[in-house]
C-alpha atoms as a PDB file:
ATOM      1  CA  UNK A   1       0.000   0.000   0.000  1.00  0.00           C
ATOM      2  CA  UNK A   2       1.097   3.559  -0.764  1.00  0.00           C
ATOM      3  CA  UNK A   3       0.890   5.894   1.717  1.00  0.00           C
ATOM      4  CA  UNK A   4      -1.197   7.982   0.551  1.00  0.00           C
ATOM      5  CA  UNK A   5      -3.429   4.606   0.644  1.00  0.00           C
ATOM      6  CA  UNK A   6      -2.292   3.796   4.337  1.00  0.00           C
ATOM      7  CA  UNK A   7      -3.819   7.220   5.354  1.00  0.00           C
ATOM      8  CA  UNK A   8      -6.968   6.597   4.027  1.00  0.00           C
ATOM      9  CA  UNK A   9      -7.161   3.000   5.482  1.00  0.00           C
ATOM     10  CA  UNK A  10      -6.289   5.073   8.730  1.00  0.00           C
ATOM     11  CA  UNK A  11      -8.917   7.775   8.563  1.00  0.00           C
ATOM     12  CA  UNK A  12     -11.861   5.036   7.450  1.00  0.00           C
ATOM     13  CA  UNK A  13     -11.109   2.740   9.983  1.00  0.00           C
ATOM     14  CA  UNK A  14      -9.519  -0.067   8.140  1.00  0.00           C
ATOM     15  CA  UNK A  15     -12.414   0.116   5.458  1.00  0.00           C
ATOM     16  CA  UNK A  16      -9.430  -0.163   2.382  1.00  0.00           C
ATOM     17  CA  UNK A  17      -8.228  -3.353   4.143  1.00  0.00           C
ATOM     18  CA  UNK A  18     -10.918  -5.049   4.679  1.00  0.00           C
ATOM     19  CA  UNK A  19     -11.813  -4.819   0.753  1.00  0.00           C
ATOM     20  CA  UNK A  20      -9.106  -5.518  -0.350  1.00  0.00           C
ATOM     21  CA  UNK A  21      -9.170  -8.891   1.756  1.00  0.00           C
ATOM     22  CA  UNK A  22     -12.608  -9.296   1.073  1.00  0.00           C
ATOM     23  CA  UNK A  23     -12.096  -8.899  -3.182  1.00  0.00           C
ATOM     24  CA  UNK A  24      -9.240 -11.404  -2.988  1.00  0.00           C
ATOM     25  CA  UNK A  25     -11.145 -14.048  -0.532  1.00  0.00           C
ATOM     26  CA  UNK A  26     -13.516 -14.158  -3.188  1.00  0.00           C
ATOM     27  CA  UNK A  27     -11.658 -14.594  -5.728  1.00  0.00           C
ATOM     28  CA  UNK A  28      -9.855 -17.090  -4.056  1.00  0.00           C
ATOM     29  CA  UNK A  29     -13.646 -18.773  -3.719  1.00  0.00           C
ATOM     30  CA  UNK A  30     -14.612 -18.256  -7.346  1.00  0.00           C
ATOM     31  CA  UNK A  31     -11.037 -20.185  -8.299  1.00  0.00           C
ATOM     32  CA  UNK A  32     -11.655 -22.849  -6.108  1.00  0.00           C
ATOM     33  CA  UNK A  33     -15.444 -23.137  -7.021  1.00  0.00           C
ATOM     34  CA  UNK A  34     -14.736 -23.526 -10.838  1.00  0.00           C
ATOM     35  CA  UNK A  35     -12.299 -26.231  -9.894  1.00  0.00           C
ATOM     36  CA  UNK A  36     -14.822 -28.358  -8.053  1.00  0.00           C
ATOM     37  CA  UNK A  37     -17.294 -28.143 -10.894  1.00  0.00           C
ATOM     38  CA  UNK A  38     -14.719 -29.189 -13.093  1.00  0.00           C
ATOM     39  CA  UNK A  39     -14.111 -32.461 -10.738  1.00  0.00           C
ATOM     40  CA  UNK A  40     -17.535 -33.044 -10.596  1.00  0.00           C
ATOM     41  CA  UNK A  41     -18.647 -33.000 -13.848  1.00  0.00           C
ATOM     42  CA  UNK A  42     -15.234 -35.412 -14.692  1.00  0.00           C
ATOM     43  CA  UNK A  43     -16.780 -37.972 -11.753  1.00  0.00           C
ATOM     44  CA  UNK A  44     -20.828 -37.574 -13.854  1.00  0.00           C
ATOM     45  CA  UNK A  45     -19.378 -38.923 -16.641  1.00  0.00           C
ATOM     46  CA  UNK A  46     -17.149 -41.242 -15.140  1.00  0.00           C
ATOM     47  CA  UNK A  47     -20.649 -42.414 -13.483  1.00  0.00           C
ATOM     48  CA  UNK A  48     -22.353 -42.320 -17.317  1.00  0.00           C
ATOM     49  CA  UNK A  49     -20.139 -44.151 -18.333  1.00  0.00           C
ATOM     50  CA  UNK A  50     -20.660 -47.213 -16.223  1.00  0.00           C
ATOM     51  CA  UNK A  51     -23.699 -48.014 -18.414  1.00  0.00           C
ATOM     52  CA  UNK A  52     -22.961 -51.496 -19.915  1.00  0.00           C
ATOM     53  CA  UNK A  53     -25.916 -53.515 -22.168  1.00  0.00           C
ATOM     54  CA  UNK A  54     -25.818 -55.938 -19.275  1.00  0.00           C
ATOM     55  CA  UNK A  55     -26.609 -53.677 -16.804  1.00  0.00           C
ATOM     56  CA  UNK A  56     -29.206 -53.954 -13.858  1.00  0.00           C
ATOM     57  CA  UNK A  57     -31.657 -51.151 -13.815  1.00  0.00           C
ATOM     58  CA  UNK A  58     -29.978 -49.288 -10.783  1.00  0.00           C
ATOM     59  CA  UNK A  59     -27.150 -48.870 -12.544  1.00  0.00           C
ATOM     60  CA  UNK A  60     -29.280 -47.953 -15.325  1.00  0.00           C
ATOM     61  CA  UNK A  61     -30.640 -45.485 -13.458  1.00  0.00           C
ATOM     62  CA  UNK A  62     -27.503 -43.946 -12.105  1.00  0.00           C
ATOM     63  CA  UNK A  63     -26.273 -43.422 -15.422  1.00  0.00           C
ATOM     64  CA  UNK A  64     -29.317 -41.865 -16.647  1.00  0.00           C
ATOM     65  CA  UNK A  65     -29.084 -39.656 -13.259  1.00  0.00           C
ATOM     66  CA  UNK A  66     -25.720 -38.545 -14.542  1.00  0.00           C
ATOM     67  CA  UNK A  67     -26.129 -37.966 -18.026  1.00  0.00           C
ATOM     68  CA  UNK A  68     -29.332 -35.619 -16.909  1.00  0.00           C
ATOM     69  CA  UNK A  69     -27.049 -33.524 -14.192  1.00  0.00           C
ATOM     70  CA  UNK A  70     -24.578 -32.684 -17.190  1.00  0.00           C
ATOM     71  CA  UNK A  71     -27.023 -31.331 -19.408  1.00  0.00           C
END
């Protein structure tokens, strides 16, 4: 921080901090929430993909589950 930026921080209380802190805890959040989507959807089709012609109906069922939650 500058200090013409430390000054300000001083006379609002902290206010400049605690954005700055809150912008990058978000985009921390956003980052790590994009990389869980990208896990699940790898684990839907993983779970699509299980669908055999000899499979029982759960598994059937499961698949079709899957497929629906990637549309």
């Amino acid at each position: 921080m500058t200090l013409r930026e430390r000054i300000a921080d001083w006379i609002s209380g902290g206010a400049l901090s605690r954005q700055k802190t809150r912008d990058y805890t978000w985009a921390a959040a956003c980052a790590s929430s994009a990389l869980q989507v990208t896990k699940l959807k790898i684990h839907l089709e993983c779970i699509a993909a299980c669908e055999t012609p000899g499979a029982n109906a759960t598994v059937r069922r499961m698949a079709k589950i899957a497929r629906e939650a990637l549309e």
